[in-house]
PDB file of N, CA and C in Angstrom:
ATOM      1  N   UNK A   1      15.436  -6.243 -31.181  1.00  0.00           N
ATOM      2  CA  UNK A   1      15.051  -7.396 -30.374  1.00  0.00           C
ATOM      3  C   UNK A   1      13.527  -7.391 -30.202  1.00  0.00           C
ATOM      4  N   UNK A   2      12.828  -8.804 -30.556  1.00  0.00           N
ATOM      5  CA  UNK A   2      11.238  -8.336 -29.998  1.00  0.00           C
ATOM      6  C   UNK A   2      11.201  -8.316 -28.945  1.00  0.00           C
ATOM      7  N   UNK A   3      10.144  -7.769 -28.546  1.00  0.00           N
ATOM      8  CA  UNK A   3       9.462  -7.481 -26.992  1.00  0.00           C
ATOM      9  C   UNK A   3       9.040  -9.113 -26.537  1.00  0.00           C
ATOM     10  N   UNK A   4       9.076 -10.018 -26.917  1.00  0.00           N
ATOM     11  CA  UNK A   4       8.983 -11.292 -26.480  1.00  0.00           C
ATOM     12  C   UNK A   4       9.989 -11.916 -26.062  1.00  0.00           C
ATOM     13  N   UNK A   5      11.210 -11.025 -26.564  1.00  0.00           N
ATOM     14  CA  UNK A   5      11.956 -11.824 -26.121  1.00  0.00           C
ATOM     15  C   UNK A   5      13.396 -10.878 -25.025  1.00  0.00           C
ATOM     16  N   UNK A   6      12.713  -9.876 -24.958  1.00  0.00           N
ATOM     17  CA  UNK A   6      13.564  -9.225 -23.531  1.00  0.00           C
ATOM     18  C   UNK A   6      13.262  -9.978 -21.849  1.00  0.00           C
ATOM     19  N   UNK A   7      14.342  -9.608 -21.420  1.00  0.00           N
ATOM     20  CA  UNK A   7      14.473 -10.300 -20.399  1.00  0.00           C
ATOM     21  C   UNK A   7      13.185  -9.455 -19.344  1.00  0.00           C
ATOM     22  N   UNK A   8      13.137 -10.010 -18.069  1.00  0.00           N
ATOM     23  CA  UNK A   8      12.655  -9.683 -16.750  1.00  0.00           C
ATOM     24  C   UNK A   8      12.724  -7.845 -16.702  1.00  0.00           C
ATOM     25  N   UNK A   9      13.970  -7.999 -16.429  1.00  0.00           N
ATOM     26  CA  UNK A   9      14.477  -6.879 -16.129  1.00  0.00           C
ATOM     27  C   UNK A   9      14.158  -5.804 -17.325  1.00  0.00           C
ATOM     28  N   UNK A  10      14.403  -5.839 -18.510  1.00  0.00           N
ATOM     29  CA  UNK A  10      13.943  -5.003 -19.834  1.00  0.00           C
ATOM     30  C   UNK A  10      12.441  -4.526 -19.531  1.00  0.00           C
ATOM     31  N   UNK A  11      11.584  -6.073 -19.626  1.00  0.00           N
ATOM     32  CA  UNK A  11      10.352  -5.318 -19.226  1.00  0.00           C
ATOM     33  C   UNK A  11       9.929  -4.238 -18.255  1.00  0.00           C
ATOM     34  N   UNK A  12      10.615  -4.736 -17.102  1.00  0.00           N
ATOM     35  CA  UNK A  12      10.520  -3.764 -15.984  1.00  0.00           C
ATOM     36  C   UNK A  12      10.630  -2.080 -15.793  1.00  0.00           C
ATOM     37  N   UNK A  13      11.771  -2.258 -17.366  1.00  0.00           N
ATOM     38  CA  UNK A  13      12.426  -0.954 -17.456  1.00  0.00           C
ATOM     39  C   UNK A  13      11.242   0.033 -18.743  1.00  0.00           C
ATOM     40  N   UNK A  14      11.067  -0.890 -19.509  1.00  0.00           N
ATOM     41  CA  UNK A  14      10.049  -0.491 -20.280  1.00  0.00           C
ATOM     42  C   UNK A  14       8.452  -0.137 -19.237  1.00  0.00           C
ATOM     43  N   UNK A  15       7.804  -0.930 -18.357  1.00  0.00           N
ATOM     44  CA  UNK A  15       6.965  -0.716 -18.260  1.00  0.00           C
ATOM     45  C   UNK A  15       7.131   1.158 -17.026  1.00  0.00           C
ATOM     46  N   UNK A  16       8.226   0.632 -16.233  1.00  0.00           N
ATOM     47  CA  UNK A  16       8.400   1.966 -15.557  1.00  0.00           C
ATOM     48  C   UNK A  16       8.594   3.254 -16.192  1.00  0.00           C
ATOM     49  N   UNK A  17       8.944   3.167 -17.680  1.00  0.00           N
ATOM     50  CA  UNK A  17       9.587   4.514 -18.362  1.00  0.00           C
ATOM     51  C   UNK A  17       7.564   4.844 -18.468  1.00  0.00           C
ATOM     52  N   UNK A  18       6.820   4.235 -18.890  1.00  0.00           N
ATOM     53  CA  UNK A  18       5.288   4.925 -18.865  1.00  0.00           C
ATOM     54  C   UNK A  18       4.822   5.033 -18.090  1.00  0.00           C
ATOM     55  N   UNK A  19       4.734   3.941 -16.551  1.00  0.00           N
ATOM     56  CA  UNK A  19       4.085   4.711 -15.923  1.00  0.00           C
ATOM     57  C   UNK A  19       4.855   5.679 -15.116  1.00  0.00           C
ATOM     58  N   UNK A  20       6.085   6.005 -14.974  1.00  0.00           N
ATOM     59  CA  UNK A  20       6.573   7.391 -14.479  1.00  0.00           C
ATOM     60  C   UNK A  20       5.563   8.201 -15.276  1.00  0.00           C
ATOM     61  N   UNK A  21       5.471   8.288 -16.291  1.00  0.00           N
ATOM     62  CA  UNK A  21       4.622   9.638 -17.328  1.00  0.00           C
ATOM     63  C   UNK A  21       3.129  10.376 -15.965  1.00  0.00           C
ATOM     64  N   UNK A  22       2.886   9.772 -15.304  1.00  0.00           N
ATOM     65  CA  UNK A  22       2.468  10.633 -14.526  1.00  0.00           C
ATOM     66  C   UNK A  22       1.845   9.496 -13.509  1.00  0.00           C
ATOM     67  N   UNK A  23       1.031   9.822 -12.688  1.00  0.00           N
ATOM     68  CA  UNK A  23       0.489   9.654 -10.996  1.00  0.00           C
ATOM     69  C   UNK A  23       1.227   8.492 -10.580  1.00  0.00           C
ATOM     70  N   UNK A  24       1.138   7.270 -10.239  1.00  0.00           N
ATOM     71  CA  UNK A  24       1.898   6.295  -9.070  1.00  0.00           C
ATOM     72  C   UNK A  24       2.578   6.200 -10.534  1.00  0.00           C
ATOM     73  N   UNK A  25       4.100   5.952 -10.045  1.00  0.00           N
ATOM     74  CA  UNK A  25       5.233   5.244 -11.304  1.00  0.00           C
ATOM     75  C   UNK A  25       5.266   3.841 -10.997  1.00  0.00           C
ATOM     76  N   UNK A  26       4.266   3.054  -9.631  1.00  0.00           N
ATOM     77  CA  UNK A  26       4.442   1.622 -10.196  1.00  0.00           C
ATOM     78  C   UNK A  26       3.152   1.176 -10.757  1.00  0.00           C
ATOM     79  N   UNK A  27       2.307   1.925 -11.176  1.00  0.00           N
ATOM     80  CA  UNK A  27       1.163   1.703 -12.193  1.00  0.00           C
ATOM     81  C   UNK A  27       1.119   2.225 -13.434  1.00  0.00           C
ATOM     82  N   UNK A  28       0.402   1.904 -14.027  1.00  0.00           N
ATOM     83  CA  UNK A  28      -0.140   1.901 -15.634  1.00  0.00           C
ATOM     84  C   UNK A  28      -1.385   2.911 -15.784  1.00  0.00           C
ATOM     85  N   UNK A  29      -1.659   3.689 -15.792  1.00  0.00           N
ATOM     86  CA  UNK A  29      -3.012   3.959 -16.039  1.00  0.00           C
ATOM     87  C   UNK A  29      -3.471   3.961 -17.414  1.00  0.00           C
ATOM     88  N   UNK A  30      -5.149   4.165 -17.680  1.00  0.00           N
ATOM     89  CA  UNK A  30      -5.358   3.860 -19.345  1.00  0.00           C
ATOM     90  C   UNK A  30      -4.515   4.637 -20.070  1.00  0.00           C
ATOM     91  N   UNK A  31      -4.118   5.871 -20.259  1.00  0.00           N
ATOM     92  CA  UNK A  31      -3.424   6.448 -20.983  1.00  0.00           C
ATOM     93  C   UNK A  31      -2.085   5.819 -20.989  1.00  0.00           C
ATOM     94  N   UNK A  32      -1.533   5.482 -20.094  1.00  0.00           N
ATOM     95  CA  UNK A  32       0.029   5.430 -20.270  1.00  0.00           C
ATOM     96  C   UNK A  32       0.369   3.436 -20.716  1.00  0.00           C
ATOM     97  N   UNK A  33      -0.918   2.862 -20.100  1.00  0.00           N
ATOM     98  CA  UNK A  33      -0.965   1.529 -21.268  1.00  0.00           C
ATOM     99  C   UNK A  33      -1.255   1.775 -22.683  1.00  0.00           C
ATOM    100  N   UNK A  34      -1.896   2.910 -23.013  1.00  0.00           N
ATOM    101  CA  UNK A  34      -2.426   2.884 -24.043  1.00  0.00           C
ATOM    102  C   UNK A  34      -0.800   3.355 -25.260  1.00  0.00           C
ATOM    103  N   UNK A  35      -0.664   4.543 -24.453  1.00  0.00           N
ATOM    104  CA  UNK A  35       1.053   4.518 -25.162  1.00  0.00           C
ATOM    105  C   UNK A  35       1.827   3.499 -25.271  1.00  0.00           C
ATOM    106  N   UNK A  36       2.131   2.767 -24.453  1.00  0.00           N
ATOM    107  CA  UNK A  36       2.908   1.496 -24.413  1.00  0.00           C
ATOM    108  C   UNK A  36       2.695   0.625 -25.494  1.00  0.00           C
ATOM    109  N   UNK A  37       1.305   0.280 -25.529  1.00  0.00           N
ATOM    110  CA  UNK A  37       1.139  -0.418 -26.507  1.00  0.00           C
ATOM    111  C   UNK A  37       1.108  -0.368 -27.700  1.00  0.00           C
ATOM    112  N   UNK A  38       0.459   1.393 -28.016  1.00  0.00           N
ATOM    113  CA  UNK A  38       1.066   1.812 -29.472  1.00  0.00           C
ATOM    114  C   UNK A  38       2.494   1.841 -29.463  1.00  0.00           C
ATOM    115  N   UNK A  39       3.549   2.164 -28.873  1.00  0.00           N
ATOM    116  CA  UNK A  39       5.046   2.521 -29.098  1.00  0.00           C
ATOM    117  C   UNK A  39       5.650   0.988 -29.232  1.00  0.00           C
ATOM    118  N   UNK A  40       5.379  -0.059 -28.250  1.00  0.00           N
ATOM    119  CA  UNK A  40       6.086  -1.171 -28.041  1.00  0.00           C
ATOM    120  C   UNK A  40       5.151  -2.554 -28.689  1.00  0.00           C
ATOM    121  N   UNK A  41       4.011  -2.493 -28.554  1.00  0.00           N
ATOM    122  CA  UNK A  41       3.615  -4.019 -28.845  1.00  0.00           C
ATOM    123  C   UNK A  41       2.293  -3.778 -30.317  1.00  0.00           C
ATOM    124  N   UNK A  42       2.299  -2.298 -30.997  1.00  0.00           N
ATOM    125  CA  UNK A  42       1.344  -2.235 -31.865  1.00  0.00           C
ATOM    126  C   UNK A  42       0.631  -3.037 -33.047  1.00  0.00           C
ATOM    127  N   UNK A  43       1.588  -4.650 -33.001  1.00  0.00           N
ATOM    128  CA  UNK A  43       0.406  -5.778 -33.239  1.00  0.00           C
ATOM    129  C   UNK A  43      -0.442  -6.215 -32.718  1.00  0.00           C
ATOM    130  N   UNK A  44      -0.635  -5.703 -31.334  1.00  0.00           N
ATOM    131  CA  UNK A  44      -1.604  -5.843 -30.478  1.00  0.00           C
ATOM    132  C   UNK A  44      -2.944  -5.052 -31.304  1.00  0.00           C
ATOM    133  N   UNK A  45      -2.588  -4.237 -31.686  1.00  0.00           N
ATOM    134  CA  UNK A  45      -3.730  -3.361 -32.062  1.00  0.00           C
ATOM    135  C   UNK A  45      -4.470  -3.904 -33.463  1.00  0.00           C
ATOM    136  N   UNK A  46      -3.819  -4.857 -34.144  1.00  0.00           N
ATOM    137  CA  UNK A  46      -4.211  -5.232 -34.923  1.00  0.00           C
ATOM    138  C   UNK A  46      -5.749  -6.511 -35.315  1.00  0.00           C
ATOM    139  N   UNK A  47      -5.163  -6.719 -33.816  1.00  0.00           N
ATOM    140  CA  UNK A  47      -6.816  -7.675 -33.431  1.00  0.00           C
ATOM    141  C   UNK A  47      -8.424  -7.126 -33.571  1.00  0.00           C
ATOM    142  N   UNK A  48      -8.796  -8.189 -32.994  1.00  0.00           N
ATOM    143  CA  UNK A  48     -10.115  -7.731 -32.482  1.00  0.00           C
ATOM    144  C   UNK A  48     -10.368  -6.611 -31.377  1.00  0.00           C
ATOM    145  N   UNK A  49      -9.012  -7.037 -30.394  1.00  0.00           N
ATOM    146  CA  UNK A  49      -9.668  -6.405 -29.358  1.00  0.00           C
ATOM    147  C   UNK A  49      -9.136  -5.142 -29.100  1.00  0.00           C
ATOM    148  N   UNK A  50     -10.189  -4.082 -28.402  1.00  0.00           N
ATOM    149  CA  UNK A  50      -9.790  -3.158 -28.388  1.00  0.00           C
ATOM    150  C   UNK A  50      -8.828  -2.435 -27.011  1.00  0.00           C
ATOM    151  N   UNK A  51      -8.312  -1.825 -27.173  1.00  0.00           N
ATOM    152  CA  UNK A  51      -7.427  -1.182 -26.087  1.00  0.00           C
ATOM    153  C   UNK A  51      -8.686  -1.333 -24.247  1.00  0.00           C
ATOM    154  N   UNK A  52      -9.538  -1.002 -24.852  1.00  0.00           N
ATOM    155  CA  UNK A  52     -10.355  -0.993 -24.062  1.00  0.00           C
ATOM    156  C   UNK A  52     -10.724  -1.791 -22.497  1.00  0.00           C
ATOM    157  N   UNK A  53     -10.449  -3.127 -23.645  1.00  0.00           N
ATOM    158  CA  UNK A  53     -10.831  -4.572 -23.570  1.00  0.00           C
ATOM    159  C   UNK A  53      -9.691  -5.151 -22.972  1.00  0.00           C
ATOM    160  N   UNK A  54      -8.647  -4.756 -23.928  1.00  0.00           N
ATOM    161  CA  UNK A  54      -7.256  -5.079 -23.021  1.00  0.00           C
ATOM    162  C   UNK A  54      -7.122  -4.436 -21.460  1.00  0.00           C
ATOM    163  N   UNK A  55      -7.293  -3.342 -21.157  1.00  0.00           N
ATOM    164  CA  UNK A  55      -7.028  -2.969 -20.204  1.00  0.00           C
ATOM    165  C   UNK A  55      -7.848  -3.143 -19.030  1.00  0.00           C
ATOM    166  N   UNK A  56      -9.346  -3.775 -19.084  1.00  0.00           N
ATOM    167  CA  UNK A  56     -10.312  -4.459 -18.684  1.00  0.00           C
ATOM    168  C   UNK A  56      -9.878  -5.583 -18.284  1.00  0.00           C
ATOM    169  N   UNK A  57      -9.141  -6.425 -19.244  1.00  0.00           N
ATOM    170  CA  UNK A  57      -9.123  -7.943 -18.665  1.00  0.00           C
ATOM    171  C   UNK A  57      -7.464  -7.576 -18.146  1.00  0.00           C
ATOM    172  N   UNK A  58      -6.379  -6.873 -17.824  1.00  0.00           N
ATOM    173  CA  UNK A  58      -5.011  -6.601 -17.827  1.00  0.00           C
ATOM    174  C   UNK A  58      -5.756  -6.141 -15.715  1.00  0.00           C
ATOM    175  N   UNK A  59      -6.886  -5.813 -16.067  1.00  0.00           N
ATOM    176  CA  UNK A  59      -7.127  -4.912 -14.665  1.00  0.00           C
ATOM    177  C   UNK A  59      -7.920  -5.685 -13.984  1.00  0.00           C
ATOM    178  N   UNK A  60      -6.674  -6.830 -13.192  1.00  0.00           N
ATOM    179  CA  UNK A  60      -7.991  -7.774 -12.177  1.00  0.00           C
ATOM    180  C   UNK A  60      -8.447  -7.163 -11.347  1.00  0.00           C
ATOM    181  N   UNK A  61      -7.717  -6.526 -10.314  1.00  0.00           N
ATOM    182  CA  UNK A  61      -8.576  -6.105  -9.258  1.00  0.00           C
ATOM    183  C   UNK A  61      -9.204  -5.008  -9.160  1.00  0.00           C
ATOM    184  N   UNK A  62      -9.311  -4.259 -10.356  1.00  0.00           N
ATOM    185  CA  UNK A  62     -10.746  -3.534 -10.952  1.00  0.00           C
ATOM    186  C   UNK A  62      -9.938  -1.876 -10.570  1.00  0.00           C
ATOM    187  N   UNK A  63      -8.486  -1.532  -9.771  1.00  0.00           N
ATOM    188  CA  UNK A  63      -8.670  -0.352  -9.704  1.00  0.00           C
ATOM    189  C   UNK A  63      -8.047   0.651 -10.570  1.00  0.00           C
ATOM    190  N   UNK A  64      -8.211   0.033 -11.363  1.00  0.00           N
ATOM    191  CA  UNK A  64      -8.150   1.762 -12.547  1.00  0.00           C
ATOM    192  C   UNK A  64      -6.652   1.723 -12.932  1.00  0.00           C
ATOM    193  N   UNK A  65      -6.098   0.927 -12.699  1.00  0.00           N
ATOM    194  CA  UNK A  65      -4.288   0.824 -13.233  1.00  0.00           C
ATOM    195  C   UNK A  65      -4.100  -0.492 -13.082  1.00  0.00           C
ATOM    196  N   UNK A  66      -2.926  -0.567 -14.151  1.00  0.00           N
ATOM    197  CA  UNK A  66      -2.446  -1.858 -14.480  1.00  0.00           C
ATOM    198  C   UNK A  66      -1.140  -2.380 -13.563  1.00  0.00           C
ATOM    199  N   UNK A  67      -0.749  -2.658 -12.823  1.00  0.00           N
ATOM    200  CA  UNK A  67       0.482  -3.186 -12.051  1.00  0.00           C
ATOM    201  C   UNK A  67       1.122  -3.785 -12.788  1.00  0.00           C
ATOM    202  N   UNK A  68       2.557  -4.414 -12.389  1.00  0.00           N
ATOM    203  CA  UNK A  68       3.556  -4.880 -13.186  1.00  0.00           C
ATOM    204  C   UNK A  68       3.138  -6.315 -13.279  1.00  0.00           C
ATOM    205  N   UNK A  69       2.610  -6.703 -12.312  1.00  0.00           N
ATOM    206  CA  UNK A  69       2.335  -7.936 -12.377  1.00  0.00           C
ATOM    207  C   UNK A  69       1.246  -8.278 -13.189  1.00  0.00           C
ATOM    208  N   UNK A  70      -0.080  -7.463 -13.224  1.00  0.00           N
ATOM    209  CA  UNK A  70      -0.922  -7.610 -14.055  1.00  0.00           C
ATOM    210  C   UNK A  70      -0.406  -7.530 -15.445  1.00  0.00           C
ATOM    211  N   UNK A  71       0.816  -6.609 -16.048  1.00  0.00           N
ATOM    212  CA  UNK A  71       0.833  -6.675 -17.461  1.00  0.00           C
ATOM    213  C   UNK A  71       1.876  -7.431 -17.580  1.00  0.00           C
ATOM    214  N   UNK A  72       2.601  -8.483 -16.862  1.00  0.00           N
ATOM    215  CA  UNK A  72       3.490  -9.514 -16.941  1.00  0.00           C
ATOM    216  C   UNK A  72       2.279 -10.681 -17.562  1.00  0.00           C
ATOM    217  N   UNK A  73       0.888 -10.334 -17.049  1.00  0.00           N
ATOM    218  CA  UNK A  73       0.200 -11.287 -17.542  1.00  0.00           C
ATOM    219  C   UNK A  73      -0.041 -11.519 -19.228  1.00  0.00           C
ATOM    220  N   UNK A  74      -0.005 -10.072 -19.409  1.00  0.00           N
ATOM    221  CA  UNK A  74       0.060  -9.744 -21.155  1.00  0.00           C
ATOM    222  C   UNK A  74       0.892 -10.348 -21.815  1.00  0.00           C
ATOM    223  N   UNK A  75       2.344  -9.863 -21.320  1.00  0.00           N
ATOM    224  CA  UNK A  75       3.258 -10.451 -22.065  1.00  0.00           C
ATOM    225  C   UNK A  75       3.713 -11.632 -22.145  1.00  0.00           C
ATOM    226  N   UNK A  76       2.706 -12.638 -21.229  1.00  0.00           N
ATOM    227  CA  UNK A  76       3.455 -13.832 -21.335  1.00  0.00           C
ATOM    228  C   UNK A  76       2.115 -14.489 -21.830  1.00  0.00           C
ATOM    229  N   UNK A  77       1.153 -14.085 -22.181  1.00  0.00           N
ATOM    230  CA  UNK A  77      -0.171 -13.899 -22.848  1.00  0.00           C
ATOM    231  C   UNK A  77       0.483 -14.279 -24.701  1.00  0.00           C
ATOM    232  N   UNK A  78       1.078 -12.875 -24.803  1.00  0.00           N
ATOM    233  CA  UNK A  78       1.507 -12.761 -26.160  1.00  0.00           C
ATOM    234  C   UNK A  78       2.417 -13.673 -26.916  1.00  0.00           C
ATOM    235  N   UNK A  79       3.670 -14.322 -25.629  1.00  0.00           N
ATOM    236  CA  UNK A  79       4.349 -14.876 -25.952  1.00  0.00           C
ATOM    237  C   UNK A  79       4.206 -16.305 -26.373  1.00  0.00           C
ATOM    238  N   UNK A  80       3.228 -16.692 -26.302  1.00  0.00           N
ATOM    239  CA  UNK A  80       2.642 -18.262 -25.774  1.00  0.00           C
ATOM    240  C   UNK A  80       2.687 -18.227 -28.111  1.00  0.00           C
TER     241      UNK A  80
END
């Protein structure tokens, strides 16, 4: 199934299995987005932009992890 097209709930389950991988399990930090995105969405990587960049613009309110809601922004980013 693509990742575009799992439900609510799938994502939810996907994004919690990384950030459990270590400090708050309802955040993302760079490392554990950075897995995610190689394991689950690695056409992402195929762009211009870099992981970097993604996790820069994924990180509105600037503190150092990605929330569920912030990378709900991705995926419905991707899906368009």
């Amino acid at each position: 199934m693509s990742e575009l097209k799992k439900s609510p709930e799938e994502l939810k389950k996907m994004f919690e299995k990384y950030a459990a991988k270590e400090g708050d399990p309802d955040q993302l930090c760079k490392d554990e987005l950075k897995l995610l995105i190689k394991a689950e969405f690695p056409h992402l990587l195929k762009g211009p932009t870099s992981l970097d960049d993604l996790f820069k613009e994924l990180d509105k309110n600037g503190d150092g992890e990605v929330s569920f809601e912030e990378f709900q922004i991705l995926i419905k980013k991707i899906s368009q």
